[in-house]
C-alpha atoms as a PDB file:
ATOM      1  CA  UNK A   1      -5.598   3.800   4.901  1.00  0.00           C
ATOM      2  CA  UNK A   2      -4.753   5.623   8.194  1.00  0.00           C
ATOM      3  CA  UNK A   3      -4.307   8.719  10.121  1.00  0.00           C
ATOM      4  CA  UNK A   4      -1.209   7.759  12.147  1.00  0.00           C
ATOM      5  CA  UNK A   5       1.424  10.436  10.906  1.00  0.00           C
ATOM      6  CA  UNK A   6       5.112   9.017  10.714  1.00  0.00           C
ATOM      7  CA  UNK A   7       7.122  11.883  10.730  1.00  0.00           C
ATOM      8  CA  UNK A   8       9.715   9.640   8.715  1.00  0.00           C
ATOM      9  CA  UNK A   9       7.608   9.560   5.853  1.00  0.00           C
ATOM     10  CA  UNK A  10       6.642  12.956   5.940  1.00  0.00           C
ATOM     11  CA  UNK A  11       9.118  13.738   2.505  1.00  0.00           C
ATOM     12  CA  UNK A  12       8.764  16.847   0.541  1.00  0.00           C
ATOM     13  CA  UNK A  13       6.343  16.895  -2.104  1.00  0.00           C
ATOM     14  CA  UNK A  14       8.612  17.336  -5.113  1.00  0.00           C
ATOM     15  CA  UNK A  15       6.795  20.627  -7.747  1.00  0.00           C
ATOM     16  CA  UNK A  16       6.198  18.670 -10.498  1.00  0.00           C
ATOM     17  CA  UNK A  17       3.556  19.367 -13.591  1.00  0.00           C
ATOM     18  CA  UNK A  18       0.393  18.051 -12.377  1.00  0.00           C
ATOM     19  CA  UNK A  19      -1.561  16.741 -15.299  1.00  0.00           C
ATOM     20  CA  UNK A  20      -4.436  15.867 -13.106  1.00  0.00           C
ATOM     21  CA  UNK A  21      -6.239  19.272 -11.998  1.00  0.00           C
ATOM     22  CA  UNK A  22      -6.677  18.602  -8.307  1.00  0.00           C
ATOM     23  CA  UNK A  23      -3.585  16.048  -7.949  1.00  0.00           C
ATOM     24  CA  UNK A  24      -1.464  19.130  -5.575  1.00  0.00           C
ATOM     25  CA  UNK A  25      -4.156  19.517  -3.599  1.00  0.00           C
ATOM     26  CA  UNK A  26      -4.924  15.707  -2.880  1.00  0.00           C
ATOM     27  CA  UNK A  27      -1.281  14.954  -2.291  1.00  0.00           C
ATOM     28  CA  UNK A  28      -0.968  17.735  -0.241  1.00  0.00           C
ATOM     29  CA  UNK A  29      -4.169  16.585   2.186  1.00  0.00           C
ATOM     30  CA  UNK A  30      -2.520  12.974   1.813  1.00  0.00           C
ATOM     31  CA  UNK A  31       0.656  13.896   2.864  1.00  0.00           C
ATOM     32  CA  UNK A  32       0.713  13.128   6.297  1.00  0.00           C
ATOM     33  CA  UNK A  33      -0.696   9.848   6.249  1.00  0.00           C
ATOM     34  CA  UNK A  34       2.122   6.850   6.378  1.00  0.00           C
ATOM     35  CA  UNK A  35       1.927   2.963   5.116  1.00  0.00           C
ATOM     36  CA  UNK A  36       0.390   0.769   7.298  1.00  0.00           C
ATOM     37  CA  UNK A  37       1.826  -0.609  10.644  1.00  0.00           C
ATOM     38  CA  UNK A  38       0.547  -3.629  12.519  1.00  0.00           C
ATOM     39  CA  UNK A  39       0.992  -2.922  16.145  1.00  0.00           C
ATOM     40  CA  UNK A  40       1.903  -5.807  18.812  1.00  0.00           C
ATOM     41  CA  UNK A  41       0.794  -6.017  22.339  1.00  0.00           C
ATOM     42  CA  UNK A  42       3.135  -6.952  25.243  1.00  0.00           C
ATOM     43  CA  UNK A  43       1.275  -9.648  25.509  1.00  0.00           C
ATOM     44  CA  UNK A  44       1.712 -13.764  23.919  1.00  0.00           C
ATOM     45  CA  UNK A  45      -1.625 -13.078  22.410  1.00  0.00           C
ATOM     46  CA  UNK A  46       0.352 -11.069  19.134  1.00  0.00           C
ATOM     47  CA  UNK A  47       3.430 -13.492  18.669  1.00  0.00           C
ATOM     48  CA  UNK A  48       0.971 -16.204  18.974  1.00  0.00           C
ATOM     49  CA  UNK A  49      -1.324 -14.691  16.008  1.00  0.00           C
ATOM     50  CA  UNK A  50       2.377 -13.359  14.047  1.00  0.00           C
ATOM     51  CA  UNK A  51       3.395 -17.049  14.238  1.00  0.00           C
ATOM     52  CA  UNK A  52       0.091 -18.508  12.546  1.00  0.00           C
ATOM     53  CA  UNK A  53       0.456 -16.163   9.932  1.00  0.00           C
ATOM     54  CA  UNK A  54       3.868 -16.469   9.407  1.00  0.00           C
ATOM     55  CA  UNK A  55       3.259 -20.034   8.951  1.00  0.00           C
ATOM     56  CA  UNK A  56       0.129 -19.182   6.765  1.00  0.00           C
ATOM     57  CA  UNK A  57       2.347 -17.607   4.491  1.00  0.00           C
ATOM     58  CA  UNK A  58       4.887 -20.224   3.820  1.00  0.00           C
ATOM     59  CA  UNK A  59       2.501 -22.365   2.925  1.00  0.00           C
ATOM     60  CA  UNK A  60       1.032 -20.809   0.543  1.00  0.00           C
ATOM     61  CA  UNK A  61       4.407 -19.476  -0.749  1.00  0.00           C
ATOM     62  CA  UNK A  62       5.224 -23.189  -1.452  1.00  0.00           C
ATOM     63  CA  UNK A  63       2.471 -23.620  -3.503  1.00  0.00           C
ATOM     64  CA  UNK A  64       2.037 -20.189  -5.314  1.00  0.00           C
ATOM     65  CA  UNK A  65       5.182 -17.805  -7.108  1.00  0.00           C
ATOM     66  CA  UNK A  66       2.831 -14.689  -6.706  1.00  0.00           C
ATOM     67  CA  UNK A  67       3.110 -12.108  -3.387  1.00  0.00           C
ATOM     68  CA  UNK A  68      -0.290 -13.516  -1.761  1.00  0.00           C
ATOM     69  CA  UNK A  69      -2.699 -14.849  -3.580  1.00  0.00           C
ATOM     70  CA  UNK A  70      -4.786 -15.908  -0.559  1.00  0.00           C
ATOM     71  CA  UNK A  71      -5.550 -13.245   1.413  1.00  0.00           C
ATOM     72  CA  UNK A  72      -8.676 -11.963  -0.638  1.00  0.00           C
ATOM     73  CA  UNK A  73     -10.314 -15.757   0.443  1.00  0.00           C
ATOM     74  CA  UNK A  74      -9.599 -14.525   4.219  1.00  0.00           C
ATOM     75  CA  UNK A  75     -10.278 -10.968   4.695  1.00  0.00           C
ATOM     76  CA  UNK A  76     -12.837  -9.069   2.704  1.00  0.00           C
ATOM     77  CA  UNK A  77     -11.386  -5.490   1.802  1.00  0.00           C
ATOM     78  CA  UNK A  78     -13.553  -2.682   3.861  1.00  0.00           C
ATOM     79  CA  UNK A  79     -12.982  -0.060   6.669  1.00  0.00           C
ATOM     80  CA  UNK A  80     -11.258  -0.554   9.706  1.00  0.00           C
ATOM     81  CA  UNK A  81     -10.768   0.937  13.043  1.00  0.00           C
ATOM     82  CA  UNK A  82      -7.457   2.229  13.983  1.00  0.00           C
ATOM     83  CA  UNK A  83      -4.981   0.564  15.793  1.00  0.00           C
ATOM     84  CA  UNK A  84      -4.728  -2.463  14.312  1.00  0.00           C
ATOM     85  CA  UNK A  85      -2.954  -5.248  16.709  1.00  0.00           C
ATOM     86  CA  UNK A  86      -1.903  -8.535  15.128  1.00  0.00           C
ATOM     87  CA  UNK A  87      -4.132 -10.420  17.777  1.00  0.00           C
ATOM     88  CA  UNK A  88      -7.186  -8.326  16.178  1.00  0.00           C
ATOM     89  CA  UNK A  89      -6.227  -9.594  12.605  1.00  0.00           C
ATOM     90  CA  UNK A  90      -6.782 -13.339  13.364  1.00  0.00           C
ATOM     91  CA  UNK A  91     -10.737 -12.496  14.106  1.00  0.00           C
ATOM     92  CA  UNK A  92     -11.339 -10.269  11.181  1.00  0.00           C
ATOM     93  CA  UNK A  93     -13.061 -10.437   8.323  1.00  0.00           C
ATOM     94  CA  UNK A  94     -12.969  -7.310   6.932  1.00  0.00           C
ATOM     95  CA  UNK A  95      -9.141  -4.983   6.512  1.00  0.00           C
ATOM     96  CA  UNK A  96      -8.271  -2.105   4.846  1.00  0.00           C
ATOM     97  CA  UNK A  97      -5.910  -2.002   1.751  1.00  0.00           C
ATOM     98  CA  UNK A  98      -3.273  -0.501   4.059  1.00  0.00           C
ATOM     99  CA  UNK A  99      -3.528  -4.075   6.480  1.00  0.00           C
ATOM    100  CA  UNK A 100      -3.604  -5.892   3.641  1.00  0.00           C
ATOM    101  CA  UNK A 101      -0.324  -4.313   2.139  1.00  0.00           C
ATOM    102  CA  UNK A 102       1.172  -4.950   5.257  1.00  0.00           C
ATOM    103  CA  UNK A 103       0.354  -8.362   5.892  1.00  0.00           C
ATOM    104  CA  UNK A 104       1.792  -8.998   1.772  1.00  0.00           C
ATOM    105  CA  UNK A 105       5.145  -7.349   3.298  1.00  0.00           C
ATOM    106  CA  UNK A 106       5.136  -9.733   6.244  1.00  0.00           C
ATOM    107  CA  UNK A 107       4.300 -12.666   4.351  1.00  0.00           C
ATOM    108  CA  UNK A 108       7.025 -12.121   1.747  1.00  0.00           C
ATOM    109  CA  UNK A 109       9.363 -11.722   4.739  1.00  0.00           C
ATOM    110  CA  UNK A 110       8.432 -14.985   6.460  1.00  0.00           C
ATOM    111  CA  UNK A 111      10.514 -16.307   2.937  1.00  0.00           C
ATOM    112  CA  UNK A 112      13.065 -14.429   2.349  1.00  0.00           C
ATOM    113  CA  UNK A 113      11.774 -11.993   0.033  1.00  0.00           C
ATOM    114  CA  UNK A 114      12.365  -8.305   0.224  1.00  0.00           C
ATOM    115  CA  UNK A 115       9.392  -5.521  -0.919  1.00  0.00           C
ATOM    116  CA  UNK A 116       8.672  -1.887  -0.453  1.00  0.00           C
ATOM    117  CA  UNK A 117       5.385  -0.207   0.784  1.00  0.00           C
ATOM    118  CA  UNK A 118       4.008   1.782  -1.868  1.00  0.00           C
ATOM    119  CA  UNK A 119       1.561   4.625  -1.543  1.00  0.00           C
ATOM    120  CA  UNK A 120      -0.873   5.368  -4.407  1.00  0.00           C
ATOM    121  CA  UNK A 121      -3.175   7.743  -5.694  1.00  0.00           C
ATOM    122  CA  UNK A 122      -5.992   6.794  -8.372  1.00  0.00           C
ATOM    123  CA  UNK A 123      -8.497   8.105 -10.254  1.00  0.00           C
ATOM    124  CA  UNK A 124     -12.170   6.838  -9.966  1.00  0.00           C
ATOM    125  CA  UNK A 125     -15.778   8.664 -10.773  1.00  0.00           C
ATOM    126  CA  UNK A 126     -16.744  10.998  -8.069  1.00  0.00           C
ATOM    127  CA  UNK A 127     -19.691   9.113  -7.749  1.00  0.00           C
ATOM    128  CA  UNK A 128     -17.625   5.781  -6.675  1.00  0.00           C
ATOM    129  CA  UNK A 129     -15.289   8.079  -4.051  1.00  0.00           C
ATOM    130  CA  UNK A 130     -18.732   9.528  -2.595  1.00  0.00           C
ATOM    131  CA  UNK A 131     -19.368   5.460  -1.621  1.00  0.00           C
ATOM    132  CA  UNK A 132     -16.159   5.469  -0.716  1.00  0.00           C
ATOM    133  CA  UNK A 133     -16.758   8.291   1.731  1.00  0.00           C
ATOM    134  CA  UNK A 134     -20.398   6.715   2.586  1.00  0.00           C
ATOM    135  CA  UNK A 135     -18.985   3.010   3.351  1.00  0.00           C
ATOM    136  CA  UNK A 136     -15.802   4.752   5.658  1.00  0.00           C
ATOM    137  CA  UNK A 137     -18.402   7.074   7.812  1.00  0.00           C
ATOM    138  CA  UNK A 138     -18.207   6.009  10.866  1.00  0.00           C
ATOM    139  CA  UNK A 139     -13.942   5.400  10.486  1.00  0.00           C
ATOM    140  CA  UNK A 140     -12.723   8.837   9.371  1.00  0.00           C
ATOM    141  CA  UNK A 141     -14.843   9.480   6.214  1.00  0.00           C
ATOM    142  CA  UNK A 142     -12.903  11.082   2.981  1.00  0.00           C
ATOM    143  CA  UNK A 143      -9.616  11.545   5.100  1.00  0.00           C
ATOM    144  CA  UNK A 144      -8.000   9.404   2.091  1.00  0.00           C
ATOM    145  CA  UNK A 145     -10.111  10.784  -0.969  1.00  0.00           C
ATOM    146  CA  UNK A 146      -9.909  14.281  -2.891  1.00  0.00           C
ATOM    147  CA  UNK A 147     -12.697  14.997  -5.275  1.00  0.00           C
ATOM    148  CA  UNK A 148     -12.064  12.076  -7.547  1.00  0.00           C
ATOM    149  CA  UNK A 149      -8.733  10.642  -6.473  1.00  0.00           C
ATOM    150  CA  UNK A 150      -8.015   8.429  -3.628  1.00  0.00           C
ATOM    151  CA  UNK A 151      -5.177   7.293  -1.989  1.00  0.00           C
ATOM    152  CA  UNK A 152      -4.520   3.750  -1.734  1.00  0.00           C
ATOM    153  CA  UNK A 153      -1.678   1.434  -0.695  1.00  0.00           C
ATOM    154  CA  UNK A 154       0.272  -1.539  -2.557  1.00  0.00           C
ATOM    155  CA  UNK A 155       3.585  -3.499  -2.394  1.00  0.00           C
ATOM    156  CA  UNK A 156       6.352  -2.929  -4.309  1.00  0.00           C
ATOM    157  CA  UNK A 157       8.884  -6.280  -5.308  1.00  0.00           C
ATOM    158  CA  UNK A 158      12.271  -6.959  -7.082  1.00  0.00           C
ATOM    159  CA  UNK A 159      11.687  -7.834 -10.499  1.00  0.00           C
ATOM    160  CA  UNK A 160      14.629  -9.886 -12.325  1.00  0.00           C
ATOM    161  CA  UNK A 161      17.014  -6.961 -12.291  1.00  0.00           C
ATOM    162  CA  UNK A 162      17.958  -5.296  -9.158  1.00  0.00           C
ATOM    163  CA  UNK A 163      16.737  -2.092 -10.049  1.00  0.00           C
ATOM    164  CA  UNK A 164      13.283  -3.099 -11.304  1.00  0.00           C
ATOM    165  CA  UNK A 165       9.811  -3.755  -9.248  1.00  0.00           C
ATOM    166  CA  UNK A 166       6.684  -4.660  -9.754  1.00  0.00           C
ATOM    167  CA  UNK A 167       3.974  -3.456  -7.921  1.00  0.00           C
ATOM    168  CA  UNK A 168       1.168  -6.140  -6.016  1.00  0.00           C
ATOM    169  CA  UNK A 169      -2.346  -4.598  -4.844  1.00  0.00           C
ATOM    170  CA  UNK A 170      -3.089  -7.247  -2.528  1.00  0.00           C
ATOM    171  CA  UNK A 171      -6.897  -5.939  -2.379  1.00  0.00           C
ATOM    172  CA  UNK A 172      -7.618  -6.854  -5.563  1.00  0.00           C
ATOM    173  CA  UNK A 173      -4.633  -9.725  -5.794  1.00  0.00           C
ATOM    174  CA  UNK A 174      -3.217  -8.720  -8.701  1.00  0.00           C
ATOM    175  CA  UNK A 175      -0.259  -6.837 -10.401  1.00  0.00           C
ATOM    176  CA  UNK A 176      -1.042  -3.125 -11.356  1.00  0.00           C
ATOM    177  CA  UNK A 177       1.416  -2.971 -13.745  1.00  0.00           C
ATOM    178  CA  UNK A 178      -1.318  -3.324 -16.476  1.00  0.00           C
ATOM    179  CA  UNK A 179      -3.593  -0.367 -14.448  1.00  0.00           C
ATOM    180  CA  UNK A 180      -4.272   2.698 -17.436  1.00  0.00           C
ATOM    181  CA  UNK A 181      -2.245   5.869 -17.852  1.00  0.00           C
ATOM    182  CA  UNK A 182      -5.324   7.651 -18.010  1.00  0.00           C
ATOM    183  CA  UNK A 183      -9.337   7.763 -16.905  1.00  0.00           C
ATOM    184  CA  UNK A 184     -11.070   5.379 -14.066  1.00  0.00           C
ATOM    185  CA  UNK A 185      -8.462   3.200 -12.377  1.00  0.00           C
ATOM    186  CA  UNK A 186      -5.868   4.778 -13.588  1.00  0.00           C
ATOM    187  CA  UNK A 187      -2.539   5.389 -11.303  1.00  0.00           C
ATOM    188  CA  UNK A 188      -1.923   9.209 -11.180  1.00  0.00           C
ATOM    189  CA  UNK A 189       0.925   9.355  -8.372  1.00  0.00           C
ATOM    190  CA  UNK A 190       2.621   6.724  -7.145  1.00  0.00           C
ATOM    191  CA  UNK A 191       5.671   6.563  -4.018  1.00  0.00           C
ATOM    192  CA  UNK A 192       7.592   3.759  -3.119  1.00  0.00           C
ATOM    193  CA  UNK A 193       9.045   3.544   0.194  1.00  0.00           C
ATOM    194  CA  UNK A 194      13.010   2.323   1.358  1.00  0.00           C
ATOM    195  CA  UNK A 195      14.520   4.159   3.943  1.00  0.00           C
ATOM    196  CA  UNK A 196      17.548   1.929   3.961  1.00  0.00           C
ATOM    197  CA  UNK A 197      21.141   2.211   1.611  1.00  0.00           C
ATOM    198  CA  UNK A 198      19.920  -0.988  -0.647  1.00  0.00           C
ATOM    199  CA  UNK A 199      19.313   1.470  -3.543  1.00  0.00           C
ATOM    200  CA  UNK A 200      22.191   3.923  -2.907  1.00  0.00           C
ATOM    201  CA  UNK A 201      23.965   2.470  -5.452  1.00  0.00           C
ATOM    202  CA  UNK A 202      20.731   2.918  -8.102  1.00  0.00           C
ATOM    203  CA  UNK A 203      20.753   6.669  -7.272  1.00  0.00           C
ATOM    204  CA  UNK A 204      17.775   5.927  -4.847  1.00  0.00           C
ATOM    205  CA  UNK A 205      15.799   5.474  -7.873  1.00  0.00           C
ATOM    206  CA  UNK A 206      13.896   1.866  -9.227  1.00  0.00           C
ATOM    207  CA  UNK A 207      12.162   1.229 -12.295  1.00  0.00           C
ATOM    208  CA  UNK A 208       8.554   0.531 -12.442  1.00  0.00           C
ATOM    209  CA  UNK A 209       6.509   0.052 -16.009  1.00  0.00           C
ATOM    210  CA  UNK A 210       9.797   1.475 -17.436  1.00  0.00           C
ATOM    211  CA  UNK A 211       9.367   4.744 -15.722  1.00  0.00           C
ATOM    212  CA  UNK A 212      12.421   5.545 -13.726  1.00  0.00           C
ATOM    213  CA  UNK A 213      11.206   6.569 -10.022  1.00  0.00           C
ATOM    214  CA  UNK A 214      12.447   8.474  -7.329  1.00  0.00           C
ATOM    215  CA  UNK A 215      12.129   6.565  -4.129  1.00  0.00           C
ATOM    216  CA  UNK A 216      10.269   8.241  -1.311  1.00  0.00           C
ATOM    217  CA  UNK A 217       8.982  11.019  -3.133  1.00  0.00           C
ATOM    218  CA  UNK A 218       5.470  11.449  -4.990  1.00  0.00           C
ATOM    219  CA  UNK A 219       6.231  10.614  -8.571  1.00  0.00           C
ATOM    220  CA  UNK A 220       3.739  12.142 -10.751  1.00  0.00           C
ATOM    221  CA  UNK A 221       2.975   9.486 -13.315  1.00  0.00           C
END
């Protein structure tokens, strides 16, 4: 999670019907915040720490077919201070889901392999989102929550057919494709991210759990 506003990814929030009570409301607090960026200095010291993880990845690409199945063994998921350089990563032990998601989209790029960030909102127990808030005190507090829905960030990849993704949450290393509709865990909103033409031709839409999504738009699920 962050507070850095991107003015790219500042899209309309498309009137849908809610079925969540307070879903307007949260996406309309979350709206300005963006997918993660890792910033670089001038300085060797962040090529030096992008080439080590670069090299990280493949690795573990050669050994393993899923998006990154070893970054929960490195970096425990937790709150972090804002901005994030790529020297900082290599002496951390604790990032955000947002840092994670973006060091999944590096890694897959280190081999090739084209993904999408993906922005989230969930549903837990308020109780859980008030230790949320508690644990993210002293970084912000419940700039990413709303009652009982908080935002969260993921990775989207090509699945088989052009058209179709499925989408990795690298803080819990695992697919969420099998998340519920409905109740604690459950995705409630969901926006996945291409500013490019590579969907133009798919009507700037992909298909995710065999819902057919708008790209860069909040998609009510």
């Amino acid at each position: 999670m962050n507070q850095r506003v991107n003015p790219e990814y500042l899209n309309t929030i498309e009137p849908q019907q809610a079925q969540h009570l307070g879903l307007q409301s949260a996406l309309d607090k979350f709206k300005s915040l963006s997918p993660t960026v890792i910033s670089s200095h001038k300085a060797k010291c962040c090529h030096v720490a992008h080439k080590w993880f670069t090299g990280l990845s493949k690795v573990h690409h050669a050994i393993s077919s899923l998006p990154s199945p070893w970054m929960k063994s490195t970096w425990e998921w937790g709150p972090l201070e804002r901005p994030i350089h790529w020297c900082q990563i290599v002496k951390k032990t604790v990032l955000d889901c947002g840092t994670l998601s973006a060091l999944t989209i590096e890694s897959l790029a280190a081999v090739g392999q084209k993904s999408f960030s993906v922005q989230m909102v969930q549903m837990y127990s308020e109780d859980m989102v008030q230790d949320f808030e508690h644990m993210w005190r002293d970084e912000g507090g419940g700039y990413w929550t709303h009652q009982d829905l908080v935002y969260h960030e993921c990775v989207a990849v090509i699945n088989g057919d052009a058209n179709c993704v499925k989408v990795w949450d690298p803080t819990v290393e695992t697919f969420s494709d099998g998340s519920p509709t409905k109740g604690h865990d459950s995705i409630v909103a969901i926006k996945i991210i291409d500013l490019s033409d590579h969907f133009s031709s798919f009507n700037n839409q992909l298909i995710w759990k065999g819902k057919l999504l708008d790209l860069n738009i909040w998609n009510v699920i």
